[in-house]
Protein backbone atom coordinates (compact mmCIF):
# COMPACT_ATOMS: atom_id res chain seq x y z
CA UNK A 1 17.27 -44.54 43.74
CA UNK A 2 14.39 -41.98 42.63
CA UNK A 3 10.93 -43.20 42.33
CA UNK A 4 9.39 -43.42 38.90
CA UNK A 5 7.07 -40.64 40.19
CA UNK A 6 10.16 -38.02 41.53
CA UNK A 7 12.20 -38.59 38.74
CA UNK A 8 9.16 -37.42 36.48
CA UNK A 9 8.97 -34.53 38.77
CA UNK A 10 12.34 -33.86 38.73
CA UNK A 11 12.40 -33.64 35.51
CA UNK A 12 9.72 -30.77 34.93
CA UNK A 13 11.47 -28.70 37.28
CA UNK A 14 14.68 -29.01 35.09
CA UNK A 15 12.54 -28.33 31.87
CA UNK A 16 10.94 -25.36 33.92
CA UNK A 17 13.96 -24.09 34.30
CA UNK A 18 15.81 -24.22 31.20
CA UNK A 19 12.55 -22.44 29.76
CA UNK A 20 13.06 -19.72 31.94
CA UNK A 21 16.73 -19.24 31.49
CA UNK A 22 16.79 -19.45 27.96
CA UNK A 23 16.96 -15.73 26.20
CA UNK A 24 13.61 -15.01 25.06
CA UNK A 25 13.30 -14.45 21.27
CA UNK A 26 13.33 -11.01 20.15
CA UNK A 27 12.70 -10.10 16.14
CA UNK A 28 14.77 -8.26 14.16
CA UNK A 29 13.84 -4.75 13.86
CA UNK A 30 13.54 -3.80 10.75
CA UNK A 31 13.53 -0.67 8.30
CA UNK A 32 10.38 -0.50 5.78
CA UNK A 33 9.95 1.61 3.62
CA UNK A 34 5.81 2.53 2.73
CA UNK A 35 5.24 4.06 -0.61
CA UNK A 36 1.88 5.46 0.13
CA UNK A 37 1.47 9.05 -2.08
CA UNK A 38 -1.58 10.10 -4.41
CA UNK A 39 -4.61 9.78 -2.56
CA UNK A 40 -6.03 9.56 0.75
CA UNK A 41 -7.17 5.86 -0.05
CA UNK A 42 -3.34 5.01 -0.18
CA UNK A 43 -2.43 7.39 2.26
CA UNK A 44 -4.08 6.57 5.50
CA UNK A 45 -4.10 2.66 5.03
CA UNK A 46 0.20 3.24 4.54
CA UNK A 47 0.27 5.64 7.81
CA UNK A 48 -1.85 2.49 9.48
CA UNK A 49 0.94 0.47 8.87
CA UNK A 50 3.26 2.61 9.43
CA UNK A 51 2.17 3.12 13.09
CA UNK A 52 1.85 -0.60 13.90
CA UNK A 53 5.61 -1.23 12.84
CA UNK A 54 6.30 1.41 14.87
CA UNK A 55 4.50 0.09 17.51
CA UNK A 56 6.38 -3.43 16.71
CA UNK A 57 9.77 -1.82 17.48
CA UNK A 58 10.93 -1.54 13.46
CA UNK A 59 11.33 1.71 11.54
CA UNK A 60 9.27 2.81 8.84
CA UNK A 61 9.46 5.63 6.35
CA UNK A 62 6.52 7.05 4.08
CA UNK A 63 6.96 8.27 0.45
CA UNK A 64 4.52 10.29 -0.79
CA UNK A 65 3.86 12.29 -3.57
CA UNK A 66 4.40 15.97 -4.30
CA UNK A 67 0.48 16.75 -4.18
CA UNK A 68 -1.34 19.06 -1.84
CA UNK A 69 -3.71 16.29 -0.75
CA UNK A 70 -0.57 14.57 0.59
CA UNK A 71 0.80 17.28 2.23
CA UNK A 72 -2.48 18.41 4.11
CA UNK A 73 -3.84 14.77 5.05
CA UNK A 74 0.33 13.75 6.47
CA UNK A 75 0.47 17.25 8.40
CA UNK A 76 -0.77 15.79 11.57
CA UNK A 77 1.37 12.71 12.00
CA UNK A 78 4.25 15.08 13.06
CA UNK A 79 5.96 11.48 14.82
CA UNK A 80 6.42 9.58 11.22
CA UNK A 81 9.08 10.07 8.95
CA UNK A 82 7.99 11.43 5.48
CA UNK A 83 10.10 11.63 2.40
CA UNK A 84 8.31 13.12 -1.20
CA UNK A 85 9.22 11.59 -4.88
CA UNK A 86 7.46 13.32 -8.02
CA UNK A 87 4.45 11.61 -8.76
CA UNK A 88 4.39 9.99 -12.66
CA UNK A 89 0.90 9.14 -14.12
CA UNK A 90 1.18 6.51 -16.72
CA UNK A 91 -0.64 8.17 -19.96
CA UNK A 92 -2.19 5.70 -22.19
CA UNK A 93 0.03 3.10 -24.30
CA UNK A 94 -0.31 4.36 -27.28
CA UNK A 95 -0.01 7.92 -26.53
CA UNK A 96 2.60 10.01 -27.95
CA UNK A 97 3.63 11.08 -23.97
CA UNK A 98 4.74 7.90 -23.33
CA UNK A 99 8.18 8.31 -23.88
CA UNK A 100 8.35 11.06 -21.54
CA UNK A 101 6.86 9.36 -19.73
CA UNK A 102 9.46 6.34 -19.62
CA UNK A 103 12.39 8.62 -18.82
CA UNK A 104 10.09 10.19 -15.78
CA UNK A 105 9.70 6.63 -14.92
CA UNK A 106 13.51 5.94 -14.85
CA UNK A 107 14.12 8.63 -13.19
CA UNK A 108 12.29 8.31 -10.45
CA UNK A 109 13.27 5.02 -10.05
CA UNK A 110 17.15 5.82 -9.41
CA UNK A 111 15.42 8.67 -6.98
CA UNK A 112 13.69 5.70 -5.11
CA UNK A 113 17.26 3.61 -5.31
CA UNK A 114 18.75 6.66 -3.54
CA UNK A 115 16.07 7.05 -0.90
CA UNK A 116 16.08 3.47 -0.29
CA UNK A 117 20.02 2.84 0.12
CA UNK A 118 20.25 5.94 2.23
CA UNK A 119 17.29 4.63 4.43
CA UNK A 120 19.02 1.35 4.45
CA UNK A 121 15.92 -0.40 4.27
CA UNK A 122 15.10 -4.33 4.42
CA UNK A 123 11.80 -4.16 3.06
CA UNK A 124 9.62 -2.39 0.06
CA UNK A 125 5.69 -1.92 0.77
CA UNK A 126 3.65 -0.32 -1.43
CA UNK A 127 -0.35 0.86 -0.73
CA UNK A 128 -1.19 0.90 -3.93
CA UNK A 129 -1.59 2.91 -7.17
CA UNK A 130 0.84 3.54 -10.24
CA UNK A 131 2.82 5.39 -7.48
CA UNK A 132 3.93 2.58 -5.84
CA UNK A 133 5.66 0.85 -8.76
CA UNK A 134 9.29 2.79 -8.80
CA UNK A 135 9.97 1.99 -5.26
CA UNK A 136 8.80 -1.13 -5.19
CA UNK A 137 10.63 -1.81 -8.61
CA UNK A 138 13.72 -0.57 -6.83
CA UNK A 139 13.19 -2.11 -4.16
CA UNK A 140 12.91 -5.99 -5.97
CA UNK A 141 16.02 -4.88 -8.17
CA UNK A 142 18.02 -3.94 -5.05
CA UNK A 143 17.24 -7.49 -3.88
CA UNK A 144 15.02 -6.49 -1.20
CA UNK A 145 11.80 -8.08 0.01
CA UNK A 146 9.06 -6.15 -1.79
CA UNK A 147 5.04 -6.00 -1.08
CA UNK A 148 1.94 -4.39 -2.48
CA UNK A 149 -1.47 -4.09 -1.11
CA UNK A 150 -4.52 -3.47 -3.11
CA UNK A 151 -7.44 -2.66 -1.25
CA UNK A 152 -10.51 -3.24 -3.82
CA UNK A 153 -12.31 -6.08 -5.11
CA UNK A 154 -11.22 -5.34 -8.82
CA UNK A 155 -7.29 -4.75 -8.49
CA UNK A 156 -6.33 -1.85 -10.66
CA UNK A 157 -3.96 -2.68 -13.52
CA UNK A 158 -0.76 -0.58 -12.01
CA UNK A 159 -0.75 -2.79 -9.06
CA UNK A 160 -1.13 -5.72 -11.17
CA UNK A 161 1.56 -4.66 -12.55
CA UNK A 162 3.69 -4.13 -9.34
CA UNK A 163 2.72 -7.72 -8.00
CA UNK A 164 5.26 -9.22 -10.30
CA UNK A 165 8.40 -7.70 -8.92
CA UNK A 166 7.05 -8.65 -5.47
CA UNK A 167 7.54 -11.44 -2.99
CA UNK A 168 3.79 -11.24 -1.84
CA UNK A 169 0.39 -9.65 -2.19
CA UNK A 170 -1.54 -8.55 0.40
CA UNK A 171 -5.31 -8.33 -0.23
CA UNK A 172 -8.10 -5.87 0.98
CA UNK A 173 -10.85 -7.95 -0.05
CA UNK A 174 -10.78 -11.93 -1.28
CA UNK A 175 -12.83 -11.08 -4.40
CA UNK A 176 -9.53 -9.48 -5.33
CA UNK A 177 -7.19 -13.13 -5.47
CA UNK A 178 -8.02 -14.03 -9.11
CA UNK A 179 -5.77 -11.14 -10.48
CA UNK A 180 -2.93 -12.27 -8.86
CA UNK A 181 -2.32 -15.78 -9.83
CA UNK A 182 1.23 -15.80 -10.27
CA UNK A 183 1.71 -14.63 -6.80
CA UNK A 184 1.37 -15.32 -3.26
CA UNK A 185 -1.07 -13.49 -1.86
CA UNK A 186 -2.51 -12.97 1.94
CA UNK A 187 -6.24 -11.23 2.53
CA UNK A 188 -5.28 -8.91 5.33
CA UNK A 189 -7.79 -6.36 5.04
CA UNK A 190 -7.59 -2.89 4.26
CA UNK A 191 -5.99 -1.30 7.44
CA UNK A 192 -7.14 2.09 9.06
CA UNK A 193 -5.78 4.87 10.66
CA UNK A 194 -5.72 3.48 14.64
CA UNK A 195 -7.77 6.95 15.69
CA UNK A 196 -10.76 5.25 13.78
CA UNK A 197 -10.87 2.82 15.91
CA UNK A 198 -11.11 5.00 18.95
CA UNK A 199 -14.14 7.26 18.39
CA UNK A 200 -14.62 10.27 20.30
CA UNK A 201 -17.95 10.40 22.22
CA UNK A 202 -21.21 11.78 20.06
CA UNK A 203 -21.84 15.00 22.01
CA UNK A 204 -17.51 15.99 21.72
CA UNK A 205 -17.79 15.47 18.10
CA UNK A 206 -20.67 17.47 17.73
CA UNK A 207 -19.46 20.32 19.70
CA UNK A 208 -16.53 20.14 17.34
CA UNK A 209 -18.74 20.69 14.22
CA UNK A 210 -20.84 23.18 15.63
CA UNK A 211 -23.68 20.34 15.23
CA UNK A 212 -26.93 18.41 17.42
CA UNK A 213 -25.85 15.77 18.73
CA UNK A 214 -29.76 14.81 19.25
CA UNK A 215 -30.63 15.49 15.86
CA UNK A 216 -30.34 12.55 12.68
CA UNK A 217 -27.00 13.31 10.79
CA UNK A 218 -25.75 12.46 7.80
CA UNK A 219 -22.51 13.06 7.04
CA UNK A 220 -21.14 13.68 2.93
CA UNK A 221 -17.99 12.79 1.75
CA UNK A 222 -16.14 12.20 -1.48
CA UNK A 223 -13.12 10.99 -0.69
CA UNK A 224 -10.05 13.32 -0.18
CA UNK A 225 -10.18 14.68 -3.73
CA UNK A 226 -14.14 15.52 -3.83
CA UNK A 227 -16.50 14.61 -6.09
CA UNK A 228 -18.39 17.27 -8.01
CA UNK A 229 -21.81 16.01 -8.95
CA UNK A 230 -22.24 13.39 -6.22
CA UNK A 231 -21.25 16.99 -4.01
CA UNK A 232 -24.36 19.25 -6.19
CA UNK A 233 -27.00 15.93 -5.86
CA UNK A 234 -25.78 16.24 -1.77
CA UNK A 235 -26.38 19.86 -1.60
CA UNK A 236 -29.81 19.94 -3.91
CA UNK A 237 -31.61 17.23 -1.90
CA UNK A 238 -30.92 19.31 1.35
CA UNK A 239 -34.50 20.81 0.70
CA UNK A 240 -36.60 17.46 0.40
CA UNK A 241 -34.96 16.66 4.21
CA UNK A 242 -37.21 16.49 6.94
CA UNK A 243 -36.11 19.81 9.01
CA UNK A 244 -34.81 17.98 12.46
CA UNK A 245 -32.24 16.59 9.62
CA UNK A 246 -28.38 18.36 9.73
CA UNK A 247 -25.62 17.18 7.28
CA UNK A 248 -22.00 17.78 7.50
CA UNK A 249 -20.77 18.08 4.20
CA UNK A 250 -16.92 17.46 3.59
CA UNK A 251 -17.34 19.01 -0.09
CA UNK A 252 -13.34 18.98 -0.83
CA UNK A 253 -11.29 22.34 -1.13
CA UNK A 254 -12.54 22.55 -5.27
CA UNK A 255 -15.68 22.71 -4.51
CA UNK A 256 -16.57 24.09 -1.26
CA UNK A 257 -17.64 27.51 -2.30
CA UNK A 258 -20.30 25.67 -4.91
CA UNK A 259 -21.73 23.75 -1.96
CA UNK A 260 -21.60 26.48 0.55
CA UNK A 261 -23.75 28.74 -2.25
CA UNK A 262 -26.16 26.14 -3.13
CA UNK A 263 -27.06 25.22 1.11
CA UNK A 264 -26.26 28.65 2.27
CA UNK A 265 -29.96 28.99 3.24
CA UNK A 266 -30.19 25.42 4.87
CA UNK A 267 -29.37 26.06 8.64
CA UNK A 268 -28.36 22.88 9.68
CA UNK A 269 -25.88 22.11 6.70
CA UNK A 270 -22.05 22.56 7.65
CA UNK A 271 -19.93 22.25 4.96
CA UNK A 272 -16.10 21.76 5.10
CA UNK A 273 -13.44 21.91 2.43
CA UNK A 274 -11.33 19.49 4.25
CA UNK A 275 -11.43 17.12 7.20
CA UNK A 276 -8.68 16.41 8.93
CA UNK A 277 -10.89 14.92 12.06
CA UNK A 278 -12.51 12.22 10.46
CA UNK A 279 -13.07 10.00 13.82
CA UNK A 280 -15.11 12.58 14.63
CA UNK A 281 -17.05 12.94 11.52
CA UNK A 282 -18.10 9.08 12.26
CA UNK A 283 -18.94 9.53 15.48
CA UNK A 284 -21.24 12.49 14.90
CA UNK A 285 -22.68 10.48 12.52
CA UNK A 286 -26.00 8.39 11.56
CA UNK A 287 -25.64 7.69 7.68
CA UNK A 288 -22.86 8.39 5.70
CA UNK A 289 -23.21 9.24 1.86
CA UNK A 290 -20.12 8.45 0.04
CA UNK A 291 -18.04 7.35 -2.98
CA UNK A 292 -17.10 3.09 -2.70
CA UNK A 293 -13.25 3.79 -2.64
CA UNK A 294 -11.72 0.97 -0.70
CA UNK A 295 -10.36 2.87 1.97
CA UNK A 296 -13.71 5.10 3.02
CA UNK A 297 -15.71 1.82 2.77
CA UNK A 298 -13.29 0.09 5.17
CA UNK A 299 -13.22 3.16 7.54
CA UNK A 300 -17.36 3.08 7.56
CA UNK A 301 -17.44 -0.53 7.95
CA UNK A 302 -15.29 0.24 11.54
CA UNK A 303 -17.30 2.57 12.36
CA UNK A 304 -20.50 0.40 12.05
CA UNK A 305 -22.68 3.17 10.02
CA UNK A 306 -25.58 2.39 7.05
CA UNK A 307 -24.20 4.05 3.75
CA UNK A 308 -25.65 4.98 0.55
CA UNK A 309 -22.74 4.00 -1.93
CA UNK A 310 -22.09 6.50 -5.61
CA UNK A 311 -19.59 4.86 -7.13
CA UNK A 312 -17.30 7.12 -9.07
CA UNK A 313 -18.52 6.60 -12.42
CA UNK A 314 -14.99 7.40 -14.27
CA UNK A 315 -12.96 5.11 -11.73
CA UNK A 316 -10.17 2.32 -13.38
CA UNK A 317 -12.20 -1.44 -14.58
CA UNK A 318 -15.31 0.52 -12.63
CA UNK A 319 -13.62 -0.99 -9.60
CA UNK A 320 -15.56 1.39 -7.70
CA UNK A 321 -18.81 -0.44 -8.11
CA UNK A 322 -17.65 -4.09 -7.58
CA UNK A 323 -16.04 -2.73 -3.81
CA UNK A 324 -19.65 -1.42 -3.50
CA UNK A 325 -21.32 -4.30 -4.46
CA UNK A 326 -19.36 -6.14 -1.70
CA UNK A 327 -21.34 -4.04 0.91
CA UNK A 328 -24.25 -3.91 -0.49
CA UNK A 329 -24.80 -7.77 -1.11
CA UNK A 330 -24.05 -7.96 2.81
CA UNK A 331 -26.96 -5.25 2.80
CA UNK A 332 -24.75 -2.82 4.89
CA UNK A 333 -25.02 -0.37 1.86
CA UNK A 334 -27.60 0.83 -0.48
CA UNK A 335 -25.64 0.63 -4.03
CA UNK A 336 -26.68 3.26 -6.56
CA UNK A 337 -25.26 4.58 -9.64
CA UNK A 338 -24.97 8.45 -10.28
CA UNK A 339 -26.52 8.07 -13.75
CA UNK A 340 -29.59 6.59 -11.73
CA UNK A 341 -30.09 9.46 -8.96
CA UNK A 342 -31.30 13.08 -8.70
CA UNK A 343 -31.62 14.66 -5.62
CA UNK A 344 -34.74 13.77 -4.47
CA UNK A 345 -34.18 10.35 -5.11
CA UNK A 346 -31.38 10.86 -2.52
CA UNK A 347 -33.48 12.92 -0.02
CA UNK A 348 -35.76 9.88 -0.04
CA UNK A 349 -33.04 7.11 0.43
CA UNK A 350 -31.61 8.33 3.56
CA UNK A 351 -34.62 9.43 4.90
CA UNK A 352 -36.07 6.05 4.76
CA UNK A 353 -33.15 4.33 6.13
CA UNK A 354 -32.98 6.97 9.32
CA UNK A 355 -37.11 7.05 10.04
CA UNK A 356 -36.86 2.46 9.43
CA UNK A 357 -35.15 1.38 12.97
CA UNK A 358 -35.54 -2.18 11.91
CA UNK A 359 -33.57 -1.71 8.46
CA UNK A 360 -31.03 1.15 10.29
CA UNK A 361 -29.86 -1.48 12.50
CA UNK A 362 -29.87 -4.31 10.18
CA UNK A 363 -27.49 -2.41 7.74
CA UNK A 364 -25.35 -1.33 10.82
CA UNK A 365 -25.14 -4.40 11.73
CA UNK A 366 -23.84 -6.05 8.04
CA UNK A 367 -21.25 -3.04 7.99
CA UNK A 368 -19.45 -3.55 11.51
CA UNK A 369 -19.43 -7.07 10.10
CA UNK A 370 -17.29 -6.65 7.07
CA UNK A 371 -14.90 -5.02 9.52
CA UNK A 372 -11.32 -5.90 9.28
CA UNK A 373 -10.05 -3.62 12.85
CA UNK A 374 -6.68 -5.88 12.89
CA UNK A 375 -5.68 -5.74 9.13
CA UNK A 376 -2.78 -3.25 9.83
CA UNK A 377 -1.28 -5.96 12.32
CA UNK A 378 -2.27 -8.52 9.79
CA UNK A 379 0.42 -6.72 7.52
CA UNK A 380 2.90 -6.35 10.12
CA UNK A 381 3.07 -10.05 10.70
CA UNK A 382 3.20 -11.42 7.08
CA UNK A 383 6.27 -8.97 6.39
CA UNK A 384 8.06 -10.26 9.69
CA UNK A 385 7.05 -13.44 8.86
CA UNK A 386 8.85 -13.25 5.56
CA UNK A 387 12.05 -11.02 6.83
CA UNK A 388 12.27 -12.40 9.98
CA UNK A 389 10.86 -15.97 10.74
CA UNK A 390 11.01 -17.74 14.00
């Protein structure tokens, strides 16, 4: 007869080995579909994504829109699967070009039924914007699992809209979770391209840009459509800078010729009409002067760098300023409006910031805080979690 003590032992070598013969569990893999068009700010979050399915086994496919933006910033991920729809801006409700624009809206939701049956896919996701409402729409009516993520603190009213055909919201920011009562929502973060997490060393990226990498930079960027007078205060305050100073300015294609002829006498002042090696850009970089779109604000907050924040004055519910407000009550940014700055105003902002040490690293400090690296895996698991639970 066995021993109280070698039956117990016996026994964990028989559970042992049952664990170990058992087939491990494998998930699904599944199709998603990522409607991700309009802007960069929806763009690069949805490519994020995109790659960590990938990298999860499951297949993803990324509708964008019809607009250059699109085309230029999606170039470079040659290895992702991109598919276009026309892009439909909602006019306002009482406008006379809303009916046109309801049959534009019908019709590109029996284009996103098409794209979606012939992808075969188990899941909607869309980044955001009115441009993510016909596939996710389709998606909901199709019966599939369906998902938006809005990346500010004040949702826009489009993806308010979305949320209700959705099975859950996923959340950039917590300040967001009021707007979406009648849903369930998870605060993922905003997710970022994976090269931004992977900087390329100061010197390379300066080399790139034709820049010091022992002189105080500043880089300038409006998001990837521009942003005109922020871009002229940028260019004008280039005199007040102290002359070890050197700026890259990414001016957008619009207006790179206005920048170019108002710094053409400033020799450290590189401007570019479009950046399509933004790790770089951050590395190179000391201070970055910028709109408060979600998506450039989580990208800075990665890369760990002070910012003075302009929101776009003209942007949906101002939700510009209450993403900037975010940052700069964690005093990683300086928070001013455009109405409130000329350009020696802005010459003396980020030249106090780079000469104060103790305040530079402070701020750096508050931004790498509000980082979110993991929010793109954050995704990934509350959509398996929902399509394919253990």
């Amino acid at each position: 007869m066995l021993t109280f003590l070698e039956a117990e032992r016996w026994n964990l070598i028989f559970n042992v080995l049952q664990l170990l013969t058992q087939p491990l569990f494998v998930s699904k893999s599944l199709k998603v579909l990522i409607a991700c068009g309009g802007t960069g700010g929806h763009l690069f979050p949805g490519i994020a994504v995109g790659e960590a399915l990938r990298a999860r086994g499951h297949e993803v496919m990324l509708l964008i829109s019809e607009k250059k933006v699109d085309a230029e910033a999606s170039a470079k991920y040659t290895h992702l699967r991109f598919e276009t729809m026309p892009a439909v801006a909602k006019p306002p409700t009482l406008s006379p070009r809303m009916l046109p624009f309801l049959w534009k809206l019908w019709g590109s939701i029996r284009h996103c039924k098409k794209v979606i049956g012939d992808f075969k896919a188990d899941a909607v996701l869309g980044m955001g914007g009115f441009t993510s409402l016909p596939p996710v729409y389709a998606g909901h009516k199709l019966g599939l699992k369906t998902f938006v993520h809005d990346s500010n603190a004040r949702p826009g009213r489009a993806n308010v809209m979305t949320s209700r055909f959705c099975t859950q919201v996923f959340l950039g920011l917590d300040a967001a979770k009021p707007f979406f009562t009648n849903r369930e929502t998870v605060t993922t973060g905003t997710p970022a391209r994976p090269e931004i997490m992977q900087l390329p060393r100061r010197e390379e990226a300066a080399a790139l840009f034709e820049l010091d990498p022992a002189c105080p930079t500043i880089v300038v960027t409006g998001g990837s459509q521009g942003a005109r007078r922020l871009n002229e205060l940028s260019a004008q305050a280039a005199v007040h800078l102290p002359p070890e100073t050197q700026v890259l300015h990414i001016a957008g294609a619009l207006d790179f010729q206005r920048v170019c002829d108002i710094t053409h006498d400033r020799p450290r002042y590189k401007v570019l009409g479009f950046c399509d090696q933004m790790p770089s850009a951050y590395a190179v970089a000391d201070l970055i002067i910028a709109r408060s779109g979600a998506s450039s604000l989580t990208e800075i907050a990665i890369a760990g760098h002070p910012s003075i924040l302009v929101p776009y004055p003209f942007a949906a519910d101002d939700h510009q300023t209450r993403n900037a407000e975010v940052f700069s009550s964690a005093g990683a940014a300086i928070l001013i409006q455009e109405r409130d700055l000329d350009a020696e105003k802005l010459a003396d902002l980020t030249t106090s910031i780079l000469q104060d040490l103790p305040t530079y690293k402070r701020m750096a400090k508050a931004a790498r805080a509000l980082a979110v690296p993991d929010a793109a895996e954050r995704v990934c698991t509350a959509i398996e979690a929902i399509l394919s639970p253990p």
